[in-house]
C-alpha atoms as a PDB file:
ATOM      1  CA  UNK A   1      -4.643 -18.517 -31.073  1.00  0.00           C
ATOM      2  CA  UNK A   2      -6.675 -19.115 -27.960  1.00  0.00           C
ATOM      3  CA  UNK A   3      -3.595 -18.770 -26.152  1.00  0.00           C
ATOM      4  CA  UNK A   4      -3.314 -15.193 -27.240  1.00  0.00           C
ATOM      5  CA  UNK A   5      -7.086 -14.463 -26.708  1.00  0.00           C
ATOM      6  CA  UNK A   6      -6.332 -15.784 -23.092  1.00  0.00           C
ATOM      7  CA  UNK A   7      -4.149 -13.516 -22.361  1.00  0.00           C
ATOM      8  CA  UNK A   8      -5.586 -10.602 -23.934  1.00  0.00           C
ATOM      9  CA  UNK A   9      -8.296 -11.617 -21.730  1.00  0.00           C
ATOM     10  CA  UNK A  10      -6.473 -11.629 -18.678  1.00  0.00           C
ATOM     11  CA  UNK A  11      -4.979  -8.332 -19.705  1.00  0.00           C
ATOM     12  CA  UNK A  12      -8.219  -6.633 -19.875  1.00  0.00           C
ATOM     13  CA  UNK A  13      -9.556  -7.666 -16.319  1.00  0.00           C
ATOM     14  CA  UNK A  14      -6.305  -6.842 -14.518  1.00  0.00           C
ATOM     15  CA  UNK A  15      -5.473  -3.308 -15.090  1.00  0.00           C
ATOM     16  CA  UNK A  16      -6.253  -1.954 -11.749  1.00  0.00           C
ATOM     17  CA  UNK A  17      -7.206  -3.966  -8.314  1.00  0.00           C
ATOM     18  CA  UNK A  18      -8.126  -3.561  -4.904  1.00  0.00           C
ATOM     19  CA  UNK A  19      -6.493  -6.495  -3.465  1.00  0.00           C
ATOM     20  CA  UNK A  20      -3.270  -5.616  -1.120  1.00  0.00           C
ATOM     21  CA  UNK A  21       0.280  -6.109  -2.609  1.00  0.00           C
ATOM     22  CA  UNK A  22       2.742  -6.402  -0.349  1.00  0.00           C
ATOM     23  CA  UNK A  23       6.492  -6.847  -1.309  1.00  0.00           C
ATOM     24  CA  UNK A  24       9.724  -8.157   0.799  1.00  0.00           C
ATOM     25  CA  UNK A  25      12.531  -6.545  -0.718  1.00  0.00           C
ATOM     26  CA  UNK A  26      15.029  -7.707   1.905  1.00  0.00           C
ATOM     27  CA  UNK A  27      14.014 -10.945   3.971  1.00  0.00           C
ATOM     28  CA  UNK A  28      15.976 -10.158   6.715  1.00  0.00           C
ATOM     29  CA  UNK A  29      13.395  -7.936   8.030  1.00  0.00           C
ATOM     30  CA  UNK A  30      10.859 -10.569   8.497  1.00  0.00           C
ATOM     31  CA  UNK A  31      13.555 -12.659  11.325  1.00  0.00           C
ATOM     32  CA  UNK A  32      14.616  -9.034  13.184  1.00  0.00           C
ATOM     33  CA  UNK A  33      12.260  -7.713  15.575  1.00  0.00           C
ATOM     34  CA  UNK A  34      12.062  -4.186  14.789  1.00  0.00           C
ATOM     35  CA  UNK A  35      12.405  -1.620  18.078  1.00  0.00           C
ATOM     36  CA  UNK A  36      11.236   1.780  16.546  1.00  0.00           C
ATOM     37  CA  UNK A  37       9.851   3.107  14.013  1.00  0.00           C
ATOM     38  CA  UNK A  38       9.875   6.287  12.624  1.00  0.00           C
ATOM     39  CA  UNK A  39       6.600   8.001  11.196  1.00  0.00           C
ATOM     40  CA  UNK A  40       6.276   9.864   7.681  1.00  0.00           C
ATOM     41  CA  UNK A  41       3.501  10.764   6.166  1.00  0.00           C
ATOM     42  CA  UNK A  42       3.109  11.925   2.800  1.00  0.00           C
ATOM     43  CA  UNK A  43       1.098  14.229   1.776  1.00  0.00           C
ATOM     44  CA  UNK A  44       0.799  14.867   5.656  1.00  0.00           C
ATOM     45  CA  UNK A  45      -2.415  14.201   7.104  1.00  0.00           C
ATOM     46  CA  UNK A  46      -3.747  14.843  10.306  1.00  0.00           C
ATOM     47  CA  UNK A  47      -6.207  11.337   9.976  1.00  0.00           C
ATOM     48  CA  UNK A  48      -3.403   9.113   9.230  1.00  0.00           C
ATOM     49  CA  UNK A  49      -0.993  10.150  11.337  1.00  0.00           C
ATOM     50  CA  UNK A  50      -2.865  10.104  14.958  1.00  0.00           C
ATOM     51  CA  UNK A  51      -4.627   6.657  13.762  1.00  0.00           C
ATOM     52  CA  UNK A  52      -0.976   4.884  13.211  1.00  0.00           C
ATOM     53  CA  UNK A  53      -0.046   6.884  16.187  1.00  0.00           C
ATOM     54  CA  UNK A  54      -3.226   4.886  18.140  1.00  0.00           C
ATOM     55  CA  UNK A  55      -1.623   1.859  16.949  1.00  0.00           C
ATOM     56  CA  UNK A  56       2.001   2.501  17.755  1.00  0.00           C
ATOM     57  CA  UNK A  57       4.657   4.405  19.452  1.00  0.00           C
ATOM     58  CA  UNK A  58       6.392   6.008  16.785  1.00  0.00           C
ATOM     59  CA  UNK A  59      10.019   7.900  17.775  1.00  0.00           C
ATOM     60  CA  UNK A  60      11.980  10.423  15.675  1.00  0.00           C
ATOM     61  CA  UNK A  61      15.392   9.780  14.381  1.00  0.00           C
ATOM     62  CA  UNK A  62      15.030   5.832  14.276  1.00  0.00           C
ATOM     63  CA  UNK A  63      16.781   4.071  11.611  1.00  0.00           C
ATOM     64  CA  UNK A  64      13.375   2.282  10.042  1.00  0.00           C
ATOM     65  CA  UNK A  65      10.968   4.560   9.070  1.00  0.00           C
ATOM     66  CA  UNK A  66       7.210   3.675   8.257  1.00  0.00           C
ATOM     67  CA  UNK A  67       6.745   5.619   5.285  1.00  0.00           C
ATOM     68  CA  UNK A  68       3.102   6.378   3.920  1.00  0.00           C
ATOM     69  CA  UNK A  69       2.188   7.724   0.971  1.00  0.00           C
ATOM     70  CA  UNK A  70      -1.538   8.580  -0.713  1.00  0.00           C
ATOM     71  CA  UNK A  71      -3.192   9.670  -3.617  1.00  0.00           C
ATOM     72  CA  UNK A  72      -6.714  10.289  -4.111  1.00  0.00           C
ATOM     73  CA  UNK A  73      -8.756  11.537  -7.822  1.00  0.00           C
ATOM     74  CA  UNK A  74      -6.946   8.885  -9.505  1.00  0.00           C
ATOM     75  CA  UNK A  75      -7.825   7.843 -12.199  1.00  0.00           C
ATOM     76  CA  UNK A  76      -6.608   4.019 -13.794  1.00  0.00           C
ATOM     77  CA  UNK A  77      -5.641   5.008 -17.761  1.00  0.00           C
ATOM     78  CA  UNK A  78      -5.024   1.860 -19.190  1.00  0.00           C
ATOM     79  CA  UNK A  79      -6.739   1.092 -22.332  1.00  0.00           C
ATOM     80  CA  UNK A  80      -7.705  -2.477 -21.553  1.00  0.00           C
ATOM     81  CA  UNK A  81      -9.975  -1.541 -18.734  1.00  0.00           C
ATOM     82  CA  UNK A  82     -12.985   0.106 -21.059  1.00  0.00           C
ATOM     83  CA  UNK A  83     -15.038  -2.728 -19.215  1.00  0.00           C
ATOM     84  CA  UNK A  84     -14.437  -1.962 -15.558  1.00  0.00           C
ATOM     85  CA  UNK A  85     -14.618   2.070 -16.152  1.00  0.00           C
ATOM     86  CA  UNK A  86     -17.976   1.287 -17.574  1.00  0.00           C
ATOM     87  CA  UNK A  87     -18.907  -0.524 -14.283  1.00  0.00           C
ATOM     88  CA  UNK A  88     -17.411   2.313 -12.504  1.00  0.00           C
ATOM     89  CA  UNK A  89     -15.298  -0.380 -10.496  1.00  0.00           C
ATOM     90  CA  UNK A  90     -11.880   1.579 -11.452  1.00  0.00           C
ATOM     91  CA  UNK A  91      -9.958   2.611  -8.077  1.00  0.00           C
ATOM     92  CA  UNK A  92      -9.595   6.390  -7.172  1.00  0.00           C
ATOM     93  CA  UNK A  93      -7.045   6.543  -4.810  1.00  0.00           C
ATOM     94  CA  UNK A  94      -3.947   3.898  -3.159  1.00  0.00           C
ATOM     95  CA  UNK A  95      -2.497   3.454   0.098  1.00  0.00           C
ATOM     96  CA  UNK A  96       1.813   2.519  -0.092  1.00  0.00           C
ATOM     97  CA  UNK A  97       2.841   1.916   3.495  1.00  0.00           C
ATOM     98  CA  UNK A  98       7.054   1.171   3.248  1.00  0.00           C
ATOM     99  CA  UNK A  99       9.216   0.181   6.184  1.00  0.00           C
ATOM    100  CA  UNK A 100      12.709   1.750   5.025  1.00  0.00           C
ATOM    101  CA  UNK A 101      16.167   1.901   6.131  1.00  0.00           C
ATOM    102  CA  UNK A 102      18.576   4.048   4.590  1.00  0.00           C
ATOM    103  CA  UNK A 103      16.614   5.197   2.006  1.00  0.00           C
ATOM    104  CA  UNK A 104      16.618   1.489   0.646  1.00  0.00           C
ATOM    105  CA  UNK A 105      12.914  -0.166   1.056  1.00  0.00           C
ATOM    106  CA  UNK A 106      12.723  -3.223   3.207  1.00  0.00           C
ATOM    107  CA  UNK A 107       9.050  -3.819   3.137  1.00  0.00           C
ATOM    108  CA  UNK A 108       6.091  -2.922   0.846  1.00  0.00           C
ATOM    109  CA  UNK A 109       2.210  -2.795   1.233  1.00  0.00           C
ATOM    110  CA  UNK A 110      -0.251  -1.050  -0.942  1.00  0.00           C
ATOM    111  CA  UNK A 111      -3.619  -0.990  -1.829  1.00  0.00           C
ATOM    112  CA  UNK A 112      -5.726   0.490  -4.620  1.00  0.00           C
ATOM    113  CA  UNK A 113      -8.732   1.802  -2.900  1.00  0.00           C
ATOM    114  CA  UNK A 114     -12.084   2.997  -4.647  1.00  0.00           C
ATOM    115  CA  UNK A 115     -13.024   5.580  -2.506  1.00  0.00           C
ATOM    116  CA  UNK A 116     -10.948   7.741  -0.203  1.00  0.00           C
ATOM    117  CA  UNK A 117      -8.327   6.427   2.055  1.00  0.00           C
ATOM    118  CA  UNK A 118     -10.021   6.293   5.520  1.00  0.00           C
ATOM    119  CA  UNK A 119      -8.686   4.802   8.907  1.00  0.00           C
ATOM    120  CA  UNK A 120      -9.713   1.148   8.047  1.00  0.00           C
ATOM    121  CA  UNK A 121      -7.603   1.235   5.338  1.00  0.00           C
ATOM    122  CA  UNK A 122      -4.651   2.674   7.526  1.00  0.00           C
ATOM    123  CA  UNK A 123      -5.051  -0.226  10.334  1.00  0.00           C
ATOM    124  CA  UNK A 124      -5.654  -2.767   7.986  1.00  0.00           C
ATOM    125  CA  UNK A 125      -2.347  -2.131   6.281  1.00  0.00           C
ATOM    126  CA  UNK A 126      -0.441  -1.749   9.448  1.00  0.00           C
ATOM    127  CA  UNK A 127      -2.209  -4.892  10.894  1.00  0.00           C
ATOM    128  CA  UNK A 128      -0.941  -6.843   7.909  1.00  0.00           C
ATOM    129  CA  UNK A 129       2.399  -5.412   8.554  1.00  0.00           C
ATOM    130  CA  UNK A 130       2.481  -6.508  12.203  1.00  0.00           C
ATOM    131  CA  UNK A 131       1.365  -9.658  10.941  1.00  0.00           C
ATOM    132  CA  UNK A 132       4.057 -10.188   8.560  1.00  0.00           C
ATOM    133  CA  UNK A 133       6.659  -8.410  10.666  1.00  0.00           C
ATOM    134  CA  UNK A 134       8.194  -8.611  14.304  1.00  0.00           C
ATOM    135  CA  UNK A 135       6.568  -5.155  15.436  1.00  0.00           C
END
């Protein structure tokens, strides 16, 4: 029984967070060093696109692209978080940054973010992508 009361604990703390996933969905990536990239931004905007383009020289009709997507008036629905929408501590928007080839994803970052996205955000993510990645 406490078992079970564990995890429904666990459960109920863990709906929604603001700590950065990031995903390798081909390792191969991470031993390449990768000599373009290009840019996509979805929903286009103006803020993300010039600070990535700050950070990075980003050329059209490469075979990775750095694909970002972001969502903001989110709201996290799940049942189990009563607690942490009480605390208004339930994320409002996310941050997916993707390095794809083909269509296939290679590389994954996001981030549940409780505001709105804002440039921080954007070179923090690519920063942990350098990190990770031969850029």
């Amino acid at each position: 029984m406490f078992k079970i009361v564990l995890l429904f604990f666990i459960i109920l703390i863990t709906g929604c967070s603001d700590k950065e996933i990031v995903t390798i969905y081909n390792k191969n990536i991470l031993n390449e060093k990768i000599s373009c990239l290009e840019l996509i931004v979805f929903p286009p905007n103006k803020m993300i696109s010039s600070t990535l383009e700050k950070k990075y020289k980003f050329q059209d009709s490469c075979d990775l692209k750095l694909e970002v997507f972001t969502k903001g008036k989110i709201h996290c629905n799940s049942n189990q978080n009563s607690q942490l929408k009480a605390l208004g501590e339930i994320p409002s928007a996310y941050l997916r940054m993707e390095i794809t080839k083909n269509d296939k994803t290679l590389y994954s970052y996001y981030i549940d973010i409780r505001d709105e996205v804002k440039n921080t955000h954007i070179e923090a993510g690519f920063f942990r992508m350098k990190k990770d990645l031969l850029i």
